[in-house]
C-alpha atoms as a PDB file:
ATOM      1  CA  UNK A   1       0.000   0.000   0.000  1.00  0.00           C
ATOM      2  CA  UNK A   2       2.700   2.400   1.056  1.00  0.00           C
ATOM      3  CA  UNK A   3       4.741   1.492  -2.179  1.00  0.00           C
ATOM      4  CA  UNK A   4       1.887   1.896  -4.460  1.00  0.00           C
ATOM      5  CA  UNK A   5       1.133   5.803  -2.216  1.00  0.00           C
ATOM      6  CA  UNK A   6       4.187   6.346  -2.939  1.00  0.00           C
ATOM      7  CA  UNK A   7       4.700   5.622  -6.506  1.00  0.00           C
ATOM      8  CA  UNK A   8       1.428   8.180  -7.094  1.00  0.00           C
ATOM      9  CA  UNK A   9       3.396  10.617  -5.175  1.00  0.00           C
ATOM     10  CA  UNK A  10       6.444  10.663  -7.600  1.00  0.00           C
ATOM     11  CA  UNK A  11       4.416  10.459 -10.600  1.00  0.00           C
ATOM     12  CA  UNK A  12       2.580  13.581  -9.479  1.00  0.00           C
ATOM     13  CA  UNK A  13       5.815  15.395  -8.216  1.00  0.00           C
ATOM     14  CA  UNK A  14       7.498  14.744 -11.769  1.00  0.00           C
ATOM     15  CA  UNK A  15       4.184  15.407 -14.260  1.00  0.00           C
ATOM     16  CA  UNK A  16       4.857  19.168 -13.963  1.00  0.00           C
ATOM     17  CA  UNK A  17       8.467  18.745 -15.306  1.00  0.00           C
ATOM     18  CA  UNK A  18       7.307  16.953 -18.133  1.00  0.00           C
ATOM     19  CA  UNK A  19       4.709  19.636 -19.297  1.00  0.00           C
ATOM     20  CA  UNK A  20       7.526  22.556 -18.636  1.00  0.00           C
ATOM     21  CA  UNK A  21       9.554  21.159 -21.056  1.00  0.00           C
ATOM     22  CA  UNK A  22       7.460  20.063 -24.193  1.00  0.00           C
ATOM     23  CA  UNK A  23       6.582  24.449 -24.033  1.00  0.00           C
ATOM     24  CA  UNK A  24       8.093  25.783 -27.080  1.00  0.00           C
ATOM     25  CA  UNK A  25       9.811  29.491 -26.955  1.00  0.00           C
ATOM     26  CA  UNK A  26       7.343  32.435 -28.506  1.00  0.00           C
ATOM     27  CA  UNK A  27       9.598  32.988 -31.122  1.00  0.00           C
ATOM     28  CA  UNK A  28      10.015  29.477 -32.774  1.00  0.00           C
ATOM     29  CA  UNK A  29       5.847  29.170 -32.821  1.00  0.00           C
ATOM     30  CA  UNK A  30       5.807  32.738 -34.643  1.00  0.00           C
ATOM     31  CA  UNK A  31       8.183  31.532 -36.869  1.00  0.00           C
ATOM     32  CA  UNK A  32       6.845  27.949 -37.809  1.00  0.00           C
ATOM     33  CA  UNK A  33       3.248  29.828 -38.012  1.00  0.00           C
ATOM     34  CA  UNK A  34       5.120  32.067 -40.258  1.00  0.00           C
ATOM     35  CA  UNK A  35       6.310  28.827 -42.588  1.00  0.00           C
ATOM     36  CA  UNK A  36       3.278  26.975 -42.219  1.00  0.00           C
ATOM     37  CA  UNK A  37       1.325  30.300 -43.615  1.00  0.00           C
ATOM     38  CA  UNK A  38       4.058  30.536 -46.290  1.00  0.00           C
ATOM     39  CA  UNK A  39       3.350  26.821 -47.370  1.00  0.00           C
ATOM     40  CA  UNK A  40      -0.133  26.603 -47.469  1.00  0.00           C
ATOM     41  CA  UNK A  41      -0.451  29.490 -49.788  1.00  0.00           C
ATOM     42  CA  UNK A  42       1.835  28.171 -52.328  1.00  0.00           C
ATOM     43  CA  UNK A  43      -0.006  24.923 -51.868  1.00  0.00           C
ATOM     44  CA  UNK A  44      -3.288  27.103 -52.306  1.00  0.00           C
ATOM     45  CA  UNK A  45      -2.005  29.034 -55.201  1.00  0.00           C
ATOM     46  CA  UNK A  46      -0.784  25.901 -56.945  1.00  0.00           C
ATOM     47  CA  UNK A  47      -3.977  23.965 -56.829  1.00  0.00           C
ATOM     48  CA  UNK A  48      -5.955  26.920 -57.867  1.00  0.00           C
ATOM     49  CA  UNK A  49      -3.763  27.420 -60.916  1.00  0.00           C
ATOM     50  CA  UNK A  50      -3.901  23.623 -61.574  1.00  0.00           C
ATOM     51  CA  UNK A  51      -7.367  23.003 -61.244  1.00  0.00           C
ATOM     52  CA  UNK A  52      -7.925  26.405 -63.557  1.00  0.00           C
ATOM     53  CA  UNK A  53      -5.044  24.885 -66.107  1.00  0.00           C
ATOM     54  CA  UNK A  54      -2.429  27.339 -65.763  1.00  0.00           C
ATOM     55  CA  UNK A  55       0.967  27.360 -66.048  1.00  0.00           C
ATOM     56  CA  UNK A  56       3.286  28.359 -62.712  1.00  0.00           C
ATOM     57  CA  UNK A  57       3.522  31.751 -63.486  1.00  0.00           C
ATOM     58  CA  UNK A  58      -0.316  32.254 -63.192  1.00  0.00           C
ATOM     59  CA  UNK A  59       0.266  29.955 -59.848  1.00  0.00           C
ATOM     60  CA  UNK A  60       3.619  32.753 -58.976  1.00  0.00           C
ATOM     61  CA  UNK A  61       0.909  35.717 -59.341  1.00  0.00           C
ATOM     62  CA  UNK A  62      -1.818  33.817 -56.989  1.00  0.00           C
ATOM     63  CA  UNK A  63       0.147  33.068 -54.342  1.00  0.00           C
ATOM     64  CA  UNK A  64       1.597  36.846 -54.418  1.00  0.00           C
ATOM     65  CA  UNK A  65      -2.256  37.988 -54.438  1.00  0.00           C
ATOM     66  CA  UNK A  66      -3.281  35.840 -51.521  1.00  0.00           C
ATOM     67  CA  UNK A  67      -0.106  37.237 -49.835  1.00  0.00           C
ATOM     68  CA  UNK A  68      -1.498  41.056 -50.129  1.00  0.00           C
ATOM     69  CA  UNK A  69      -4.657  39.650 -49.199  1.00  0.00           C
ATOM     70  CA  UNK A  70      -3.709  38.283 -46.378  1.00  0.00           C
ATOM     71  CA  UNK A  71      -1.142  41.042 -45.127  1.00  0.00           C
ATOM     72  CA  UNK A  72      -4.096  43.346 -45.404  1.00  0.00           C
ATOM     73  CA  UNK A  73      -6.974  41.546 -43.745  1.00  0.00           C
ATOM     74  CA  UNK A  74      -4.849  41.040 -40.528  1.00  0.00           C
ATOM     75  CA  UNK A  75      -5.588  44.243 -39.592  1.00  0.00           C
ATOM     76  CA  UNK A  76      -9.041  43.810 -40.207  1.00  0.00           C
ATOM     77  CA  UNK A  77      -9.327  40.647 -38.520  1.00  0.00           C
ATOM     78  CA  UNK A  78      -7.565  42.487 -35.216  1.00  0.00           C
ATOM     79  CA  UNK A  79     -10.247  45.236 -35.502  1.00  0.00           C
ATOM     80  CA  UNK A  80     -13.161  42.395 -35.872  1.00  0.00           C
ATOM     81  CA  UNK A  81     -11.677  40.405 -32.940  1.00  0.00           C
ATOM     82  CA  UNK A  82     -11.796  43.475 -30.725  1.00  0.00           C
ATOM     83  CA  UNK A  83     -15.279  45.096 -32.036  1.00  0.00           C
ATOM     84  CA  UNK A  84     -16.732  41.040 -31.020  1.00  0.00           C
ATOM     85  CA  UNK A  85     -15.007  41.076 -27.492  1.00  0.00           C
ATOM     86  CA  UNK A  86     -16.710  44.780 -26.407  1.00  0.00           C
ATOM     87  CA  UNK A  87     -20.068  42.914 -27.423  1.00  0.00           C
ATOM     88  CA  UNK A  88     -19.959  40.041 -25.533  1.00  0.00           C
ATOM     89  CA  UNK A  89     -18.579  41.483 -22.730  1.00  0.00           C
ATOM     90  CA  UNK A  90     -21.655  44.096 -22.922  1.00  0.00           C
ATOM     91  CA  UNK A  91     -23.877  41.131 -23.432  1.00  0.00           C
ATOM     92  CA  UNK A  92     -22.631  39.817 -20.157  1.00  0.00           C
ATOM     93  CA  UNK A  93     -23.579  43.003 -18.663  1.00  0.00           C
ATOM     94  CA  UNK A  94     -20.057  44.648 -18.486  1.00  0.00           C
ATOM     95  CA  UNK A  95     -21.098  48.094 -18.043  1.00  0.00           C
ATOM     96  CA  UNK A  96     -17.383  50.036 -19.271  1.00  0.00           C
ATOM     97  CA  UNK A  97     -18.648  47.679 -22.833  1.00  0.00           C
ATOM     98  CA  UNK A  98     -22.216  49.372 -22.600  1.00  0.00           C
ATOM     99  CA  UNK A  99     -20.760  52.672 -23.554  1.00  0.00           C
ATOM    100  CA  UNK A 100     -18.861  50.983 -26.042  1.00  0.00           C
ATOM    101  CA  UNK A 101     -22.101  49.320 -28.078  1.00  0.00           C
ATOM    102  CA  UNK A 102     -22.677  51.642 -30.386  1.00  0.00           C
ATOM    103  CA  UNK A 103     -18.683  52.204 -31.838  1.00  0.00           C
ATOM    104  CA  UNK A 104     -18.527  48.401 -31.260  1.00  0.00           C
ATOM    105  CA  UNK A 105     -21.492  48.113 -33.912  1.00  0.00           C
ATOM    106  CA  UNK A 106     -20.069  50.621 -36.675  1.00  0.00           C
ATOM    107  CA  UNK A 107     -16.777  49.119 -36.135  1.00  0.00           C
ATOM    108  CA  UNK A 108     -18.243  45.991 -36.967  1.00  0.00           C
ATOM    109  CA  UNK A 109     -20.403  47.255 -39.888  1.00  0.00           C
ATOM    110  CA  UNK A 110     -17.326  49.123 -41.682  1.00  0.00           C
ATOM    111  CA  UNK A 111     -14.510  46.505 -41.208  1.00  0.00           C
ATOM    112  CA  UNK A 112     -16.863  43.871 -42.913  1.00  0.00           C
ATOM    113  CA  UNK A 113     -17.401  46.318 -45.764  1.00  0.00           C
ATOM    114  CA  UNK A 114     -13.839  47.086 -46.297  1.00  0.00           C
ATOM    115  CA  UNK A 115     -13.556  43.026 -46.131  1.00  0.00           C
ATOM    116  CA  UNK A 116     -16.076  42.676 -49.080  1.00  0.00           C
ATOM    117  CA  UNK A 117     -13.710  45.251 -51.062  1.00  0.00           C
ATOM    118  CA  UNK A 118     -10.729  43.535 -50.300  1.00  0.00           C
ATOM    119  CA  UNK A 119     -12.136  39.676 -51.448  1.00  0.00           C
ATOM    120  CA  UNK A 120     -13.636  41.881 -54.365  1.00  0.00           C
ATOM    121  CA  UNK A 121      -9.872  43.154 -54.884  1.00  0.00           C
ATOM    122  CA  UNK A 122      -8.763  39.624 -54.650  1.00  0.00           C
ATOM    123  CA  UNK A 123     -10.988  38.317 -56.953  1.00  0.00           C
ATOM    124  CA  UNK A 124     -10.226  41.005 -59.774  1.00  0.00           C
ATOM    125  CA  UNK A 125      -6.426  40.424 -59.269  1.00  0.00           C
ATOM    126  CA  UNK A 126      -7.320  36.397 -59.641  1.00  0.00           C
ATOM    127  CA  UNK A 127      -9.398  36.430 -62.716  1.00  0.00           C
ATOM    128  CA  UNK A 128      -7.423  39.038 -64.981  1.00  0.00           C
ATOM    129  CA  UNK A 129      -6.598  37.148 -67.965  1.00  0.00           C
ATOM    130  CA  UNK A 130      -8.746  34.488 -67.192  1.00  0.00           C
ATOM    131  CA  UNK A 131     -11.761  33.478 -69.868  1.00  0.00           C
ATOM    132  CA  UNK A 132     -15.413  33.133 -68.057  1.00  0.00           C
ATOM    133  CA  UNK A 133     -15.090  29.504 -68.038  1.00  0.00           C
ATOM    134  CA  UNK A 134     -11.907  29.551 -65.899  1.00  0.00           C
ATOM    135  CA  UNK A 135     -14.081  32.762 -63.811  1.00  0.00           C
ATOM    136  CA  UNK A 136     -16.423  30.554 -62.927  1.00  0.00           C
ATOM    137  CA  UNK A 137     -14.190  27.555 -61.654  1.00  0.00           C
ATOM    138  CA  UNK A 138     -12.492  29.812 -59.782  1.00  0.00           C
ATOM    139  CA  UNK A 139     -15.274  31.195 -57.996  1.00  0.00           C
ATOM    140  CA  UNK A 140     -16.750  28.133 -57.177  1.00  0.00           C
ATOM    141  CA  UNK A 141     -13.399  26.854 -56.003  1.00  0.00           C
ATOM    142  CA  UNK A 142     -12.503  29.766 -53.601  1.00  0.00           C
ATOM    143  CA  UNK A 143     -16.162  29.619 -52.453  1.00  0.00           C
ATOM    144  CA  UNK A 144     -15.350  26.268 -51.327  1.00  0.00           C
ATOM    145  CA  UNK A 145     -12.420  27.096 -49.361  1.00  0.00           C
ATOM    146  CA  UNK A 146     -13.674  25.812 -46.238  1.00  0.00           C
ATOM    147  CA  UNK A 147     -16.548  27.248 -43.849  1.00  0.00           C
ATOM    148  CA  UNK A 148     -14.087  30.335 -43.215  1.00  0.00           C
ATOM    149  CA  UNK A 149     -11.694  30.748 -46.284  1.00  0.00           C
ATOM    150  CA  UNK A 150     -11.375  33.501 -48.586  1.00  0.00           C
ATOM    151  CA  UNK A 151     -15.096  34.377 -50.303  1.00  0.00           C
ATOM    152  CA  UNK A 152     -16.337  31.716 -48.060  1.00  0.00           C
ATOM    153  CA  UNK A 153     -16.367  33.240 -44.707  1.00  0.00           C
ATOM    154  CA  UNK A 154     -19.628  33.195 -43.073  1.00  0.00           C
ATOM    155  CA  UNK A 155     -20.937  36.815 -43.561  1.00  0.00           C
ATOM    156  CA  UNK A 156     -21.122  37.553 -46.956  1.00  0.00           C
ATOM    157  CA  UNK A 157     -18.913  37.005 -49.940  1.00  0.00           C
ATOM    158  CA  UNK A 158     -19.089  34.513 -53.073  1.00  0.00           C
ATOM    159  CA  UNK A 159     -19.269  31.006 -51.224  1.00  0.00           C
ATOM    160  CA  UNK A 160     -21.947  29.267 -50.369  1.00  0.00           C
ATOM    161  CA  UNK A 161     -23.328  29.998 -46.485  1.00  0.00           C
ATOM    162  CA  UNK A 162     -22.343  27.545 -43.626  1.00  0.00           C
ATOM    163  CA  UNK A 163     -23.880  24.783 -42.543  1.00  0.00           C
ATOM    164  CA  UNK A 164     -25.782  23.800 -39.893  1.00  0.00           C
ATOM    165  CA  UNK A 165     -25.095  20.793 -37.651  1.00  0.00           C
END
């Protein structure tokens, strides 16, 4: 019994040590983020330009608009993460967020407009040179960029709208 206490003991004294170590530093996760980004649009941009039957130039020129794309949205995507976290704090009953409803709102309201212009951006930069055929294929393939990808995010755009469980 004691041996057995014991043994519990030691495996509880030594599980923190174990999770300490397996932590990676801030700056290798920004940096693998960074590659993993970097990969999947070149992946992105090279199935889009398959699928559409271009050459890797066209594929070169994708992955450099998804880049800008993405650069720029960022910021957007900062302002939209904010704008949501004033809201649901106010719809907890925070009362510093009440005050902050209404900017929270327009915030909201103009980010998501300046989205739509970018992915309207995007898609002008994508199809130039492109005859309506190819258009269409690659709307319908960046509308089906998962439930939250480019054109296919859940408030508004070109893909089709989420589904429901």
């Amino acid at each position: 019994m004691k041996s057995r206490i014991l043994a519990v003991l030691l495996a509880l004294s030594l599980a923190p040590a174990a999770f300490a170590q397996s932590a990676a530093p801030p700056q290798q996760d920004q940096a693998a983020r960074q590659q993993r980004h970097e990969a999947h649009l070149t992946q992105r941009a090279d199935r889009l330009a398959q699928k559409l039957g271009l050459d890797a130039a066209a594929a070169t020129r994708f992955k450099a608009s998804f880049e800008d794309f993405s650069q720029r949205a960022q910021g957007l995507r900062g302002q939209l993460k904010t704008a949501r976290q004033t809201l649901r704090a106010a719809a907890k009953g925070d009362s510093t967020a009440g005050t902050q409803v209404e900017a929270a709102i327009g915030t909201l309201r103009s980010v998501r407009s300046q989205m739509t212009q970018l992915e309207d951006k995007l898609f002008d930069q994508l199809s130039n040179g492109l005859n309506q055929q190819q258009k269409a294929q690659l709307v319908l393939s960046i509308g089906h960029h998962g439930k939250r990808g480019h054109f296919g995010h859940r408030r508004g755009g070109f893909g089709p709208p989420p589904r429901t469980p």
